[in-house]
Every structure is written in C-alpha cells, then in structure tokens.
Protein backbone atom coordinates (compact mmCIF):
# COMPACT_ATOMS: atom_id res chain seq x y z
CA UNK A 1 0.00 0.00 0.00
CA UNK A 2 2.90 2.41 0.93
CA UNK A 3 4.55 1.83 -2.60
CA UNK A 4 1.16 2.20 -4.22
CA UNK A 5 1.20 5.55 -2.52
CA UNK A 6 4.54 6.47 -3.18
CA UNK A 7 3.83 5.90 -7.00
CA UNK A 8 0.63 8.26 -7.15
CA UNK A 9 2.18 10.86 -5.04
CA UNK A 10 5.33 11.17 -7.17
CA UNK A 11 3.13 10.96 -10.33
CA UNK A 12 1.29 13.66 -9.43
CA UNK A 13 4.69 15.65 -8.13
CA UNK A 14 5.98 15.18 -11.67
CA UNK A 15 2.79 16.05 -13.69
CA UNK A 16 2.30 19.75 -11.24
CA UNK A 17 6.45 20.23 -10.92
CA UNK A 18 7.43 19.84 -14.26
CA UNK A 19 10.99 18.43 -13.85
CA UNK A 20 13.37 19.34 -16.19
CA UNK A 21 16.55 16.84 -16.68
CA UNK A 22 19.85 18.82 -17.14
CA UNK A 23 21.59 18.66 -20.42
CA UNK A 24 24.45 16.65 -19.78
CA UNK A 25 22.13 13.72 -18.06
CA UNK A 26 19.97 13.18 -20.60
CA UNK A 27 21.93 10.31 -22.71
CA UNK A 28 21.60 8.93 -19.34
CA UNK A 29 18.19 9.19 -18.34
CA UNK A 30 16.68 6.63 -20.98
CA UNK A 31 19.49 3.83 -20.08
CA UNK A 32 18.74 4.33 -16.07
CA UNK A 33 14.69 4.06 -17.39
CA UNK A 34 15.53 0.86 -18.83
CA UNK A 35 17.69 -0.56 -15.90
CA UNK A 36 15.07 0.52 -13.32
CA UNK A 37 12.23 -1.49 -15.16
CA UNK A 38 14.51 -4.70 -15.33
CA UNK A 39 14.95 -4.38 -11.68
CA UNK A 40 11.01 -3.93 -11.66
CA UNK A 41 10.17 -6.89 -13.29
CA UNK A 42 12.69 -9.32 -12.09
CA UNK A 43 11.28 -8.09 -9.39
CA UNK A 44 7.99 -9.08 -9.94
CA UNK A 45 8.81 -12.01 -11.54
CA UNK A 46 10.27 -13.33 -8.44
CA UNK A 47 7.64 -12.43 -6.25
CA UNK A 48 4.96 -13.92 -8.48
CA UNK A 49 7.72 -17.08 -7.88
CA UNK A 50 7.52 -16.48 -4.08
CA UNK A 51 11.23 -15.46 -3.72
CA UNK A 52 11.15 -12.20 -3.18
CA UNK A 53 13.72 -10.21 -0.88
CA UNK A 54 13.36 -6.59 -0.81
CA UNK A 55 17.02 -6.42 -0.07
CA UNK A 56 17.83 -8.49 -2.95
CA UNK A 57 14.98 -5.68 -4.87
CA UNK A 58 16.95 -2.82 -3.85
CA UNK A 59 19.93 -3.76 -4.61
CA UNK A 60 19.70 -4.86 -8.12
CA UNK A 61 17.27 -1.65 -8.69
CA UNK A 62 20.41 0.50 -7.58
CA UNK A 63 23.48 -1.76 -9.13
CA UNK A 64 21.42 -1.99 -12.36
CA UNK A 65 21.21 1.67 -12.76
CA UNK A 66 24.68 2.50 -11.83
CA UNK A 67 26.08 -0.37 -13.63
CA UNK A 68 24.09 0.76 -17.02
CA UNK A 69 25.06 4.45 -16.54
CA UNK A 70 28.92 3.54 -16.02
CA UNK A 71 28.92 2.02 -19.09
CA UNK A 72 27.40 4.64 -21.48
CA UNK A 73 29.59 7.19 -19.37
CA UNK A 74 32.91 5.19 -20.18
CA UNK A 75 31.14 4.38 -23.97
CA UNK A 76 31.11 8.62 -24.49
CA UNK A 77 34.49 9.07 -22.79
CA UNK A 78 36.18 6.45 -25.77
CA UNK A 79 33.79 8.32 -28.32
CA UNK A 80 31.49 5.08 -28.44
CA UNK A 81 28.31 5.97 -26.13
CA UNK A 82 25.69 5.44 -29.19
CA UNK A 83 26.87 2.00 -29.77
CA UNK A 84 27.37 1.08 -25.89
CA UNK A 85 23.64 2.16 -24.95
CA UNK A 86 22.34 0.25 -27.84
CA UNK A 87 24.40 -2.34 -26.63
CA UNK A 88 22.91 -1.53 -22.91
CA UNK A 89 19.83 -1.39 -23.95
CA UNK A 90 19.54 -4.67 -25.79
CA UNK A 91 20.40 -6.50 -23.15
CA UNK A 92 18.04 -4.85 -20.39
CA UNK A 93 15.36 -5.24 -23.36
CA UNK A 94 16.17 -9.13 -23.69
CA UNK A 95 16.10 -9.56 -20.03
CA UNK A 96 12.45 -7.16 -19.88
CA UNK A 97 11.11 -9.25 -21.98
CA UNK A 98 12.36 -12.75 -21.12
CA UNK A 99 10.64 -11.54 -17.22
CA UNK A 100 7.62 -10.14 -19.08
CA UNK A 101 7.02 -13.89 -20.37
CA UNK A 102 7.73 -15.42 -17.13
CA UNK A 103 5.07 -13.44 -15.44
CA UNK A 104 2.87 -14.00 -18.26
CA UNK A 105 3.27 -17.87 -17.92
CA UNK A 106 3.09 -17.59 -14.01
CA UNK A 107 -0.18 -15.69 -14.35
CA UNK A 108 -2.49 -17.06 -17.38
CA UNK A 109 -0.63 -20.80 -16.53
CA UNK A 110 0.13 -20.62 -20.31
C-alpha cells in the first residue's frame, strides 16, 4: 500500500512540478529508465515465484542503474556511447522481456 502511494504521489509531483533533466544527463536518463524497469520486473517475476527479498529488490534496482550508466559514461568518454547504450539497452530489453514472459506464464498458466 505504501509503494502504491509512493507511485501516485510522485506521479502527481511530476505532472504539477514539471521536472526538467539537465543537459548533460539526458543520454543517461533513458538507459537508467531501462535498468530501473529490469529491476522492476525481475522483481515481480520473483515475487509472483515467491522469492522475493526486498534487499535483494533494492539492490539490483540500484546496481542496475549505476552499472548501465557507467557504461554509457565510459562508452562517451572512448567516443562510443551510441553504440554502448544500444548495446545496454539490448540486453536490459532481452532480459524485460524474457521476465515479461515469465510473469505471463506464471499468471495465465500458459
């Protein structure tokens, strides 16, 4: 219930503040998106498996994000960001998906 709350609250925050994401973070922003929703549904997935830890949640929700962002920051320091965050991003995607189609299996038993 608190997380439900949490998740309206800074919904509404963002619709009435407006938040603007500076410059030099925003070839970031879209690989941390992507990290933070693996985290989300391997989270899922593992509670819909009844292992969930919230220790083991946080965690990966933080490592994933700074792991992901480390690497497009070292890919634009060698002049090869574009290819490293496609590269980030296909794998996150593959991983999204492969969860996706656990939880789909877990819940329609299909």
């Amino acid at each position: 219930m608190i997380a439900a709350l949490g998740l309206a609250l800074g919904i509404i925050a963002g619709l009435v503040l407006h938040p603007t994401v500076p410059v030099v973070l925003e070839p970031y922003l879209p690989i941390a998106v992507v990290a933070a929703l693996d985290a989300v549904f391997g989270g899922l997935r593992s509670l819909l498996d009844g292992i969930f830890d919230d220790r083991v949640f946080t965690v990966s929700f933080l490592a994933n994000i700074v792991v992901a962002a480390l690497i497009v920051y070292l890919g634009d320091q060698l002049g090869v960001g574009a290819q490293l965050s496609t590269g980030v991003v296909v794998v996150f995607g593959i991983r999204i998906f492969s969860n996706a189609a656990s939880i789909r299996r877990h819940i329609f038993k299909a």
